[in-house]
N, C-alpha and C. Protein backbone atom coordinates (compact mmCIF):
# COMPACT_ATOMS: atom_id res chain seq x y z
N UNK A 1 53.26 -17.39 -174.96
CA UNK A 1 53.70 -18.11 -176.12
C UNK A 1 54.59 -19.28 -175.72
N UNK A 2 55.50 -19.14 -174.87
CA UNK A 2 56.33 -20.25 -174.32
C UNK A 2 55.67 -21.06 -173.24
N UNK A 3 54.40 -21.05 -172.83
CA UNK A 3 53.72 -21.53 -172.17
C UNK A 3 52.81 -22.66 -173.06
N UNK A 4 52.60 -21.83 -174.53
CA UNK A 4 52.00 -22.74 -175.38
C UNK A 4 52.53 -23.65 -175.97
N UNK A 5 53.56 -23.62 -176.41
CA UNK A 5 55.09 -24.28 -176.91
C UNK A 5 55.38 -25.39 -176.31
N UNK A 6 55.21 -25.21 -175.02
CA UNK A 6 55.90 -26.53 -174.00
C UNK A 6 54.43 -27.31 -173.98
N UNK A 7 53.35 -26.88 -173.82
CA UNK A 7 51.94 -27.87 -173.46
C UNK A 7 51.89 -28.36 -174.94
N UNK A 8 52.08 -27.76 -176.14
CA UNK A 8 51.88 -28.38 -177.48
C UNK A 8 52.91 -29.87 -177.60
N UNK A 9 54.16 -29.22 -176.76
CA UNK A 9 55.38 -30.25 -176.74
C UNK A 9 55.00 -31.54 -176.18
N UNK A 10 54.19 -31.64 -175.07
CA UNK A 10 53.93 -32.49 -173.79
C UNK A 10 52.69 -33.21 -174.44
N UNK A 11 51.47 -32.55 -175.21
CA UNK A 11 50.82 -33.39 -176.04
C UNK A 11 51.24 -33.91 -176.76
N UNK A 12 51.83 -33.92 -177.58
CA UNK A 12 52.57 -34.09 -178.86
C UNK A 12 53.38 -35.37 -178.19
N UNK A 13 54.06 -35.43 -177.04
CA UNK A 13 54.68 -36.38 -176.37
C UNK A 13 53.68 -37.70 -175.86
N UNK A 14 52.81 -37.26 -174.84
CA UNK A 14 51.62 -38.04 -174.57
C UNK A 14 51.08 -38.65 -175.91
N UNK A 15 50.87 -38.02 -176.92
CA UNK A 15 50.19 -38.50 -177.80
C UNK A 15 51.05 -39.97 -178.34
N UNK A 16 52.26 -39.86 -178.87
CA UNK A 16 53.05 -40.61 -179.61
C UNK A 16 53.49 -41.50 -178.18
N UNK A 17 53.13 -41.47 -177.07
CA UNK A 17 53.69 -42.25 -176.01
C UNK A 17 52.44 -43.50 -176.45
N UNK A 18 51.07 -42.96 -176.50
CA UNK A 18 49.94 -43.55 -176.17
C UNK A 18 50.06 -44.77 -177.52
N UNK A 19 50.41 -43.84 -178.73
CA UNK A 19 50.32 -44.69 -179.91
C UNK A 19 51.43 -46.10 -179.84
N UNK A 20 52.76 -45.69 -178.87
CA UNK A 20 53.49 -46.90 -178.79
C UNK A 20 53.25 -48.29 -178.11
N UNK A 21 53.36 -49.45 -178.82
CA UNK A 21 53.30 -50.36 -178.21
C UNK A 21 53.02 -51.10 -176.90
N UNK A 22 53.79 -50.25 -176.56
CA UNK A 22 53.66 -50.75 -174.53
C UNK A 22 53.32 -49.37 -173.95
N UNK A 23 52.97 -48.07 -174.43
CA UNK A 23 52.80 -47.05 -173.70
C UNK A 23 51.73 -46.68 -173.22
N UNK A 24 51.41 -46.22 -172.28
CA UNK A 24 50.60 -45.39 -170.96
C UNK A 24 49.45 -46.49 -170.97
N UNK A 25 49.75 -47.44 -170.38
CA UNK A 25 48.89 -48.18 -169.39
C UNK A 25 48.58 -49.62 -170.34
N UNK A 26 48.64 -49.80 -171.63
CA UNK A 26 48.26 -50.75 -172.49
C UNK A 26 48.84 -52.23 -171.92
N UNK A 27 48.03 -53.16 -172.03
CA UNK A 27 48.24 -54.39 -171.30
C UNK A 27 49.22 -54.81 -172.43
N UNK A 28 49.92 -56.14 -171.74
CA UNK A 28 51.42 -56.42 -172.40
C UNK A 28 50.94 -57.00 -173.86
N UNK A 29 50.08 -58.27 -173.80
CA UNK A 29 49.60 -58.64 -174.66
C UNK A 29 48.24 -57.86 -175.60
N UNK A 30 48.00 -56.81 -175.38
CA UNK A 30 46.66 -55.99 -175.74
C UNK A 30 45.59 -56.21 -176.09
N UNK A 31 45.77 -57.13 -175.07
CA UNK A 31 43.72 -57.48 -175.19
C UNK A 31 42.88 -56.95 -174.14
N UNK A 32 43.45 -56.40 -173.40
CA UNK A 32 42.55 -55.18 -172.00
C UNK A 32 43.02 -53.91 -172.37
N UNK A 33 42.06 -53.46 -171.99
CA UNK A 33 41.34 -51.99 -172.08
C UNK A 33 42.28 -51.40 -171.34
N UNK A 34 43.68 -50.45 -170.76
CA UNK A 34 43.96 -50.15 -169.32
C UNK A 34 43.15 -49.60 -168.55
N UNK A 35 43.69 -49.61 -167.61
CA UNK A 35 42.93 -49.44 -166.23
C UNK A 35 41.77 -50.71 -166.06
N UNK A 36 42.02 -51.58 -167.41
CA UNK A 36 40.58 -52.61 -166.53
C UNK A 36 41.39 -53.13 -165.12
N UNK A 37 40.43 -53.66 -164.41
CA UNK A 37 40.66 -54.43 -162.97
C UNK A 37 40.62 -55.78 -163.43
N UNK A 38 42.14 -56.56 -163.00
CA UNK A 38 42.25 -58.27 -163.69
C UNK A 38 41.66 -59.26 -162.04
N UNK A 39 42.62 -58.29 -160.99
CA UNK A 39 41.85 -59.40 -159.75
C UNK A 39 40.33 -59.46 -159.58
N UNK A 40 40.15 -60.14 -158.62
CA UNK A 40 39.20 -60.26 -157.54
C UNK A 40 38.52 -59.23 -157.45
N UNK A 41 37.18 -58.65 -157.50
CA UNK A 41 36.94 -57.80 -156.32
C UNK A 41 36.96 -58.10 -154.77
N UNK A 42 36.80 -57.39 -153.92
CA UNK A 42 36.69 -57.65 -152.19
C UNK A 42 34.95 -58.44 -152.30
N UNK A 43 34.31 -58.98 -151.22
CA UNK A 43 33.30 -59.34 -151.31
C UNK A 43 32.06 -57.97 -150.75
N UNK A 44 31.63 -57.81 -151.10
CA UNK A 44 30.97 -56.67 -150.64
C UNK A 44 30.07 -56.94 -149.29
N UNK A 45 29.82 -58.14 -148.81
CA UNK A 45 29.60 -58.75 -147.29
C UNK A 45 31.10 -57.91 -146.35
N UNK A 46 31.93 -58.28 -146.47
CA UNK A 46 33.64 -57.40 -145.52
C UNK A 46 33.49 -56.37 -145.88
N UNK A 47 33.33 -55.54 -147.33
CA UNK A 47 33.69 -54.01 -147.26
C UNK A 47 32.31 -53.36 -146.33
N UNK A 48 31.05 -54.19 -146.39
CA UNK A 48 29.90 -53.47 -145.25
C UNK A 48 30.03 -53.49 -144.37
N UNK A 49 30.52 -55.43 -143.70
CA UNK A 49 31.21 -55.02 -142.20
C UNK A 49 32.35 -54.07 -141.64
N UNK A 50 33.14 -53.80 -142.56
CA UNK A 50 34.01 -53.13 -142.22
C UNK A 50 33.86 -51.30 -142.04
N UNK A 51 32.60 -51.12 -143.25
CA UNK A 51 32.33 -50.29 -143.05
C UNK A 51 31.70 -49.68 -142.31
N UNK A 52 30.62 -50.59 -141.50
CA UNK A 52 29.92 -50.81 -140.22
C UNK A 52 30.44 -49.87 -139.33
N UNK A 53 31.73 -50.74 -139.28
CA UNK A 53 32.59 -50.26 -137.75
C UNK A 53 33.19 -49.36 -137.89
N UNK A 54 33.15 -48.63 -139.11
CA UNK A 54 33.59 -47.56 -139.11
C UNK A 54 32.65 -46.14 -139.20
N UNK A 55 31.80 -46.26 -138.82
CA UNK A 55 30.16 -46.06 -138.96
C UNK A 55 30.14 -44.68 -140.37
N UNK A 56 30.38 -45.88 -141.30
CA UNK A 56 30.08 -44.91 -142.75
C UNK A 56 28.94 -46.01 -143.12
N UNK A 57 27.53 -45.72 -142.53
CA UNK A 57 26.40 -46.28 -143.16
C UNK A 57 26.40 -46.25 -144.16
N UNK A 58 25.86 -45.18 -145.06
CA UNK A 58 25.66 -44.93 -146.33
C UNK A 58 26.65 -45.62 -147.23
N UNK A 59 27.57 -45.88 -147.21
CA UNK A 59 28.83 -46.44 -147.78
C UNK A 59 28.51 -48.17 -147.77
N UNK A 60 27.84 -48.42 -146.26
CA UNK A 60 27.57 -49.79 -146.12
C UNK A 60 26.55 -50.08 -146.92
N UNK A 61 25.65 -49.26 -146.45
CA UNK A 61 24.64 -49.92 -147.91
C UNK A 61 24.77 -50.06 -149.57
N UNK A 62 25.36 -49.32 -149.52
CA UNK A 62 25.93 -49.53 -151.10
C UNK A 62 26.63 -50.71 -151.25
N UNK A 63 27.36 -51.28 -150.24
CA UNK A 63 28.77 -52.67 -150.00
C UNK A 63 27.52 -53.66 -150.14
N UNK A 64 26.42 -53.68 -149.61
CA UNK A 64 25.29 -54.77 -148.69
C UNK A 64 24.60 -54.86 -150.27
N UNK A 65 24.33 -53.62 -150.82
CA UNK A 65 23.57 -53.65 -152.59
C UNK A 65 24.12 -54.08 -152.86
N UNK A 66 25.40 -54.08 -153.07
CA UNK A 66 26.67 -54.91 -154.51
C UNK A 66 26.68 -56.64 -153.77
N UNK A 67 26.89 -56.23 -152.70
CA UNK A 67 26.79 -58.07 -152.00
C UNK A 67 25.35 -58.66 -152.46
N UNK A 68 24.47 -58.14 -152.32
CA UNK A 68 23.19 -58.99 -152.76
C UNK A 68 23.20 -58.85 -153.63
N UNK A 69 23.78 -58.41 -154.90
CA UNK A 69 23.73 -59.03 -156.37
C UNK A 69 24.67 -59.89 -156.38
N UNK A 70 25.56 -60.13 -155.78
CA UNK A 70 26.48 -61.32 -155.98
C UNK A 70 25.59 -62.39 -155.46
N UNK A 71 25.50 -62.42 -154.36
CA UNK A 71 25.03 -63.27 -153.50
C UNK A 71 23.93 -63.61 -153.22
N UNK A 72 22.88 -62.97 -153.41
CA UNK A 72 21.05 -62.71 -153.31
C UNK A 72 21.04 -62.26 -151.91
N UNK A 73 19.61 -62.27 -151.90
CA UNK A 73 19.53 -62.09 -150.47
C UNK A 73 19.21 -62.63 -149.41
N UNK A 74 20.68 -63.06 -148.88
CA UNK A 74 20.91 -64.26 -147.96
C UNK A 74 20.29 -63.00 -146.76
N UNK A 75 20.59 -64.55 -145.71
CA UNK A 75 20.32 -63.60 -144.15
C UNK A 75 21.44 -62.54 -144.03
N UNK A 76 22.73 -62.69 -144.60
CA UNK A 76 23.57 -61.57 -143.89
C UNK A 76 23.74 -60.81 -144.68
N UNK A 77 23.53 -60.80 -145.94
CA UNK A 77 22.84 -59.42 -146.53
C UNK A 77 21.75 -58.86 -146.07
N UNK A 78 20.85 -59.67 -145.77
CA UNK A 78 19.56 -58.37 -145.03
C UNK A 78 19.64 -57.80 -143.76
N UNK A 79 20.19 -59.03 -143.16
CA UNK A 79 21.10 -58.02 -141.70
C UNK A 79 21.78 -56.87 -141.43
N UNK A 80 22.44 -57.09 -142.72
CA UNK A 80 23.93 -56.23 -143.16
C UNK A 80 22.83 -54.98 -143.31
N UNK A 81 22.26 -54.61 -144.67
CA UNK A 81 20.68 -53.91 -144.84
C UNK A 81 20.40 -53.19 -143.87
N UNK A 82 19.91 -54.08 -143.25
CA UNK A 82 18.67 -53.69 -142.28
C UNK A 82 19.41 -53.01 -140.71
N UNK A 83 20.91 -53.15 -140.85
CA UNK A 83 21.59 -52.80 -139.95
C UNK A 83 22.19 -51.56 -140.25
N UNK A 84 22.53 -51.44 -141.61
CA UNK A 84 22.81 -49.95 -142.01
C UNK A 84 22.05 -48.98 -142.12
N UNK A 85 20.53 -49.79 -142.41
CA UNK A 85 18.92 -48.59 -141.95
C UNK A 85 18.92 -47.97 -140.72
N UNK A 86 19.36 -49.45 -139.92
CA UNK A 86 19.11 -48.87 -138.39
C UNK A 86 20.06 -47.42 -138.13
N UNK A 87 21.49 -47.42 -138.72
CA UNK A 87 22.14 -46.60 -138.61
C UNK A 87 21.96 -45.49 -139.11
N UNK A 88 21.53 -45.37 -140.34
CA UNK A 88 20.92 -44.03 -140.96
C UNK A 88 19.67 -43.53 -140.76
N UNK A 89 18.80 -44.13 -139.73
CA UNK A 89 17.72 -43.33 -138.73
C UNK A 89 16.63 -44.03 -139.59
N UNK A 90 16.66 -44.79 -140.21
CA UNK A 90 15.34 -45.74 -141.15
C UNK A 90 14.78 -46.78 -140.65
N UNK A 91 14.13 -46.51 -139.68
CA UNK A 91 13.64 -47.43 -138.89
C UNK A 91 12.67 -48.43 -139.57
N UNK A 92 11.42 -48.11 -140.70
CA UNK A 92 10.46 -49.28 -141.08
C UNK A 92 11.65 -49.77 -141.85
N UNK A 93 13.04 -48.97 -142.56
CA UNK A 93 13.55 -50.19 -143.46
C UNK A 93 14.21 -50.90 -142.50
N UNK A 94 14.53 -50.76 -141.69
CA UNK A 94 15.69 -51.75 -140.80
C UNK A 94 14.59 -52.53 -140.15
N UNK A 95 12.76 -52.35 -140.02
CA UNK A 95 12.62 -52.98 -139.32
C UNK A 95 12.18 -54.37 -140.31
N UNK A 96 11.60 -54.28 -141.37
CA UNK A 96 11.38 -54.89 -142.57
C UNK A 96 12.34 -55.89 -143.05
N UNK A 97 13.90 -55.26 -143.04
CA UNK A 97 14.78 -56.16 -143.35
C UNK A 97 15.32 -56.85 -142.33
N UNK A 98 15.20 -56.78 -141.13
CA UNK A 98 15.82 -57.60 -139.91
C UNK A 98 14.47 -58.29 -140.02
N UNK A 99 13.26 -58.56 -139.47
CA UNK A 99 12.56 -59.40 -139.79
C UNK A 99 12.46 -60.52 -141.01
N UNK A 100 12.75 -59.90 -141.91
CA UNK A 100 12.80 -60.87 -143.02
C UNK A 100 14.15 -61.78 -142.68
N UNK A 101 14.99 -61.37 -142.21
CA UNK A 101 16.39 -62.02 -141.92
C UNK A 101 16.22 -62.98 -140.87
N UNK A 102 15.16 -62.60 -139.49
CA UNK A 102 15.23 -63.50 -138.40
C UNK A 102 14.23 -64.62 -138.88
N UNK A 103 13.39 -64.93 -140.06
CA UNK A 103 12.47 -65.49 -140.52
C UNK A 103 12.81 -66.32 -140.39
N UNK A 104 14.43 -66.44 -141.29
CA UNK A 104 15.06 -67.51 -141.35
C UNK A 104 15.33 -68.29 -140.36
N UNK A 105 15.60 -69.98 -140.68
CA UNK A 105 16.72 -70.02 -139.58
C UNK A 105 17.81 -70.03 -139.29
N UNK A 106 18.76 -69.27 -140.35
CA UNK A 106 19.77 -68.90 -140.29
C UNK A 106 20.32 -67.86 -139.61
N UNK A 107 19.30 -66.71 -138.91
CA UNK A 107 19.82 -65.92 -138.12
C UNK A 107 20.66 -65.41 -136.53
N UNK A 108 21.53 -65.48 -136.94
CA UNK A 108 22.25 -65.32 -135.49
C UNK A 108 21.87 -64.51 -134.43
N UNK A 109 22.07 -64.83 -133.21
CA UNK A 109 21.57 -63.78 -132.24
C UNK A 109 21.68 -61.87 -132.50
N UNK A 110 22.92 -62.07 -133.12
CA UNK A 110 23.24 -60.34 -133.14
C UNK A 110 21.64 -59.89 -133.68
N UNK A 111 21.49 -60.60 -135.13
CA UNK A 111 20.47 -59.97 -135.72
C UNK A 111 19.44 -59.48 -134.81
N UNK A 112 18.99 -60.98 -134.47
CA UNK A 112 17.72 -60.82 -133.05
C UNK A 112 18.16 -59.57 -132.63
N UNK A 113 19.07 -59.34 -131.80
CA UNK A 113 19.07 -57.77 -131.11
C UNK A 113 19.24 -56.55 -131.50
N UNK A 114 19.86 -57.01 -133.21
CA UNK A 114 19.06 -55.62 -133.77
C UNK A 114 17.89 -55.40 -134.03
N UNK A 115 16.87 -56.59 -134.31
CA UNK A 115 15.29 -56.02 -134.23
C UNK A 115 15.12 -55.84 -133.47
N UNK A 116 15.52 -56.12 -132.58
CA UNK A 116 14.62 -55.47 -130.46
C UNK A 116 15.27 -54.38 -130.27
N UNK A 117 16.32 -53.83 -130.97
CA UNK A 117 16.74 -52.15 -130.79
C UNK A 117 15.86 -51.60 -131.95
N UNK A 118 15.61 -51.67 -133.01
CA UNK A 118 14.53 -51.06 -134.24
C UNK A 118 13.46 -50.82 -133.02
N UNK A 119 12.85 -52.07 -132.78
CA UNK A 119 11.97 -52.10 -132.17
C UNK A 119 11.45 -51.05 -130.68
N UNK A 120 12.41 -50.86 -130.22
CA UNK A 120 12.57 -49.73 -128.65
C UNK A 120 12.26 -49.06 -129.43
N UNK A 121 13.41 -48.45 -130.48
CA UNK A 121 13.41 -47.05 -131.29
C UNK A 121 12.05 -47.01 -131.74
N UNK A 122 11.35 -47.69 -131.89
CA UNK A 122 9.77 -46.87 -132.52
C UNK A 122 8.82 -47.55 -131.46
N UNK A 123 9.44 -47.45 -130.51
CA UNK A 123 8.16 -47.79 -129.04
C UNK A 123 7.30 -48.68 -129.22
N UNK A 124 7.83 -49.92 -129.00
CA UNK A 124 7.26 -51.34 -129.24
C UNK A 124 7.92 -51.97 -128.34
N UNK A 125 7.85 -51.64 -127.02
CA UNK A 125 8.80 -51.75 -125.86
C UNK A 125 8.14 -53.74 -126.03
N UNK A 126 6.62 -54.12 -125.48
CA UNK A 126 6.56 -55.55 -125.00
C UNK A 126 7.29 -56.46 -126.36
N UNK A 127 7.29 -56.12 -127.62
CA UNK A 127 7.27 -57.02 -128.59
C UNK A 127 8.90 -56.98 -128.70
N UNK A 128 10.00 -55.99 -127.98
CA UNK A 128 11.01 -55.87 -128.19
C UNK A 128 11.64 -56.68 -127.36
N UNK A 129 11.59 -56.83 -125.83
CA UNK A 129 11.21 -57.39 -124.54
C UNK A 129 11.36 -58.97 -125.68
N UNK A 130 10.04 -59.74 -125.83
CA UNK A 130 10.34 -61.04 -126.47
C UNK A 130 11.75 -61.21 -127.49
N UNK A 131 11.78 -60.46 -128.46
CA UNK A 131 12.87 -60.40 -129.06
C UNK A 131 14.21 -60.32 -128.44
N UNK A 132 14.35 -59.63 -127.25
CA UNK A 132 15.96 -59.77 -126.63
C UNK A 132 15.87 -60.78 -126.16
N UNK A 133 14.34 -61.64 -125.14
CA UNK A 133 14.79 -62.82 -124.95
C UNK A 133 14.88 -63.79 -125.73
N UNK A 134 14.56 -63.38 -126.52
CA UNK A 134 14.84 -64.50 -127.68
C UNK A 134 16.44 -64.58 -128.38
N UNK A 135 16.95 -63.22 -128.44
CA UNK A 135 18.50 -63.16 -129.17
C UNK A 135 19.05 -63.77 -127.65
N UNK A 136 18.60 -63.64 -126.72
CA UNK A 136 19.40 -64.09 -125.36
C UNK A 136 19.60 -65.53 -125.08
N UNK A 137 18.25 -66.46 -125.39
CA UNK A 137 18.34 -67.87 -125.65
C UNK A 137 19.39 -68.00 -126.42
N UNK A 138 19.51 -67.54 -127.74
CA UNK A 138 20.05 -68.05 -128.77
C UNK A 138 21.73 -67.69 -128.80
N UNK A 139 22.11 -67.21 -127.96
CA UNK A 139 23.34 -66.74 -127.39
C UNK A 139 23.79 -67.13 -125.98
N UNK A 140 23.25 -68.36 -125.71
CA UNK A 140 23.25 -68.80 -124.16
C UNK A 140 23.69 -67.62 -123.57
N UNK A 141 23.27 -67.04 -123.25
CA UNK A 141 23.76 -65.16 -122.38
C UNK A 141 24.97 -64.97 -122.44
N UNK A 142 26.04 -65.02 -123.73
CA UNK A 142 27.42 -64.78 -123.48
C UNK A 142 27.41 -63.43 -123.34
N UNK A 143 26.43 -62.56 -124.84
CA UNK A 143 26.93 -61.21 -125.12
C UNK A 143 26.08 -60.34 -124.21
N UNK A 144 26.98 -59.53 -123.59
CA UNK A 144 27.13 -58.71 -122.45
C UNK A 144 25.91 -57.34 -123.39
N UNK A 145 26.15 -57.03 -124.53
CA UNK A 145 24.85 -56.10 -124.99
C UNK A 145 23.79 -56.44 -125.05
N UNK A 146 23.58 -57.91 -125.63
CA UNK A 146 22.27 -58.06 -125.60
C UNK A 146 21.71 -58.33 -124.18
N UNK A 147 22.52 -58.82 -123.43
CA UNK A 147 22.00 -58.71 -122.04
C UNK A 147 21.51 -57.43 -121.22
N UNK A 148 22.25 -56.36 -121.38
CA UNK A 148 22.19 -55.66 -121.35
C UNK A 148 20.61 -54.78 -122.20
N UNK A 149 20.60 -55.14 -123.66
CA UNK A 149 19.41 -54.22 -123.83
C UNK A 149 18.23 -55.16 -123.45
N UNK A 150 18.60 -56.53 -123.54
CA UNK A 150 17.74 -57.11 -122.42
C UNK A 150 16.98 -56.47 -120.86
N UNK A 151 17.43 -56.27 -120.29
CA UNK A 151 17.44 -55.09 -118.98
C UNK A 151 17.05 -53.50 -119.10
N UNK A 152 17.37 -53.44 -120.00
CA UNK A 152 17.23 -51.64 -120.34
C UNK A 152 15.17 -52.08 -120.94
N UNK A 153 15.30 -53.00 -121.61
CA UNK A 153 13.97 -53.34 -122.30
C UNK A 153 12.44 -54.01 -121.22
N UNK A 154 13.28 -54.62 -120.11
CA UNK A 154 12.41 -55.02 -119.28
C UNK A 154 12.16 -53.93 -118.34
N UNK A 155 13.12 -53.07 -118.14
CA UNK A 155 12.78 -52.09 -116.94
C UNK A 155 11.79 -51.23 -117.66
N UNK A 156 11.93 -50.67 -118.97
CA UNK A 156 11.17 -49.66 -119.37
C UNK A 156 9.66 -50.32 -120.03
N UNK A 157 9.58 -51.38 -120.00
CA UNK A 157 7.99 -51.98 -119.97
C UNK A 157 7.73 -52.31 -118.62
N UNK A 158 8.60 -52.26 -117.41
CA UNK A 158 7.93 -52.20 -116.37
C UNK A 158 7.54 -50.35 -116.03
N UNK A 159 8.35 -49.90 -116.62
CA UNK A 159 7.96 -48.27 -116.04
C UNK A 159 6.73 -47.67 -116.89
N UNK A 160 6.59 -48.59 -118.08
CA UNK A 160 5.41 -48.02 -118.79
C UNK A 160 3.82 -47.87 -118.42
N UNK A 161 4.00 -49.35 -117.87
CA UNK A 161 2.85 -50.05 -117.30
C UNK A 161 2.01 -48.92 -116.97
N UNK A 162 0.94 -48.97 -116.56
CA UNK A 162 -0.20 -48.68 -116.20
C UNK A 162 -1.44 -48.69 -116.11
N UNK A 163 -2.30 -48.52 -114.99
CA UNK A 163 -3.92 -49.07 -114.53
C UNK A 163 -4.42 -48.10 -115.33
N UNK A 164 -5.77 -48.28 -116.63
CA UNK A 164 -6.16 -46.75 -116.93
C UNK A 164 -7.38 -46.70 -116.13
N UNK A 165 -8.05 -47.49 -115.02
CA UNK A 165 -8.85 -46.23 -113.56
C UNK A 165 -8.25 -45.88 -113.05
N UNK A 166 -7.03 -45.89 -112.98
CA UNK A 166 -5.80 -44.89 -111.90
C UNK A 166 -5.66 -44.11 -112.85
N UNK A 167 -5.32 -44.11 -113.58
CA UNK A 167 -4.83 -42.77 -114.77
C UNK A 167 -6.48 -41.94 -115.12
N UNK A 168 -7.47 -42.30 -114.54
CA UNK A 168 -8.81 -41.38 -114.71
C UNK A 168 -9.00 -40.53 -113.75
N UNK A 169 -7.94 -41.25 -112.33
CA UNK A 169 -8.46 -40.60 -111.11
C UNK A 169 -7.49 -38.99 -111.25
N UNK A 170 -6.86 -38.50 -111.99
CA UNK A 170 -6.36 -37.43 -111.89
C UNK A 170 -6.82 -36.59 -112.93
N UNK A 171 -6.60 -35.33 -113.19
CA UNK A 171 -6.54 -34.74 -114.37
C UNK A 171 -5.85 -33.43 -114.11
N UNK A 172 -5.67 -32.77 -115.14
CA UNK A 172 -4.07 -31.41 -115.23
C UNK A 172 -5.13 -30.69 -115.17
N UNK A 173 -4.45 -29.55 -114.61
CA UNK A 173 -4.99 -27.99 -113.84
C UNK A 173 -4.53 -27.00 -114.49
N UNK A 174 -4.98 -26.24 -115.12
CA UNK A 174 -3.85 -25.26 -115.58
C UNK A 174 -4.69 -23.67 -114.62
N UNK A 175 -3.26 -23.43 -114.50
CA UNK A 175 -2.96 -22.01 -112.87
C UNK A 175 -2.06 -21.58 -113.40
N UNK A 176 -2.95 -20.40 -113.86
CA UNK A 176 -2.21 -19.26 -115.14
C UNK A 176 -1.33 -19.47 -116.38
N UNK A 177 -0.59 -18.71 -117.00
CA UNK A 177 -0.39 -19.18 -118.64
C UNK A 177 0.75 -19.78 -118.73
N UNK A 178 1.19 -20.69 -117.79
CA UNK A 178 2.38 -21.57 -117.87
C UNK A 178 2.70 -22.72 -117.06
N UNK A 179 1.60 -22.77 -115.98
CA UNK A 179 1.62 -23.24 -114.57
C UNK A 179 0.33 -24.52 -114.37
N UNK A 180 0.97 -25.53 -114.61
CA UNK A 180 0.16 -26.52 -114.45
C UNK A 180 0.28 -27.41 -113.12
N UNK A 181 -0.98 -27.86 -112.99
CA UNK A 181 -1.04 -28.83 -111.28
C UNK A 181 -1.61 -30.53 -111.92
N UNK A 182 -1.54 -31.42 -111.51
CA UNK A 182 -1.92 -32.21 -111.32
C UNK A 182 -2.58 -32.86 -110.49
N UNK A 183 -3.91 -32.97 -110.19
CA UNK A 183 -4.87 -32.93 -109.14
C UNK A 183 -5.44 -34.21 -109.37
N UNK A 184 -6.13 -34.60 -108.23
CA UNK A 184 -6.84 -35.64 -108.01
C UNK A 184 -8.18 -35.57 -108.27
N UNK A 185 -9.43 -35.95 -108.92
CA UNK A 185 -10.63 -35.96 -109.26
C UNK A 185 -11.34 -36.49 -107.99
N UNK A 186 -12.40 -35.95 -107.28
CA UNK A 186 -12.71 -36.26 -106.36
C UNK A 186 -14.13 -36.88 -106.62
């Protein structure tokens, strides 16, 4: 009963606070709603980069959606996009939206080397290969990653390679229920 008494009291308070003039949140002059928001929002291009680096993908794409309704869809919104796909394991969307981004010619090298990483990731080693050298031109070789997946990209299309009459001259043996040979066709 004295539990009910005091919460009846505290509404009863809230209530007649709300009805006063300047009380619980009412703008001075009362033409906003409280709680509306009078500044700025942030641009939703910084809250994706930022969120980037803090690797809350999912969060980025939502920043990169609200930025391309402000903004349309410039190159660094689809970058932005197509870079937060890459991060959440969506490879045709990241590869879709980084292409559409390098179309332009507004795209900066970074982009370039995120399509040639999409690109590794779904084993498109030669077409990835052009693409780093291409983010590599366009970065006179400062950045040390793209150089880098530059190298990682040329070695593994050189290790791919292969003659297929050399790859006929062998074939697998199987020697008992686990035990395989690789033999030469004579």
């Amino acid at each position: 009963m004295k539990n009910q008494k005091a919460g009846l009291v505290l509404l009863t308070a809230l209530t007649l606070a709300a009805c006063s003039p300047g009380g619980l949140g009412a703008s001075k002059d009362g033409m906003n709603a409280p709680g509306l928001a009078r500044g700025q929002a942030v641009d939703g291009l910084l809250v994706g980069q930022r969120l980037m680096d803090a690797g809350e993908y999912e969060l980025a794409l939502q920043a990169y959606s609200r930025a391309a309704l402000q903004h349309g869809m410039t190159v660094d919104v689809m970058a932005g996009l197509g870079t937060a796909n890459l991060g959440l394991g969506r490879l045709g969307q990241a590869e879709t939206l980084l292409r559409r981004a390098v179309a332009t010619d507004q795209a900066i090298p970074e982009v370039w080397n995120n399509l040639g990483v999409v690109l590794m990731e779904r084993g498109k080693t030669g077409e990835a290969v052009q693409i780093f050298q291409k983010a590599y031109a366009l970065d006179n070789g400062e950045s040390d990653s793209i150089r880098d997946n530059l190298r990682l990209a040329l070695a593994k299309s050189e290790n791919s390679s292969y003659d297929a009459e050399q790859e006929q001259d062998y074939k697998l043996v199987r020697r008992g229920s686990s035990d395989y040979l690789i033999r030469q066709i004579p």
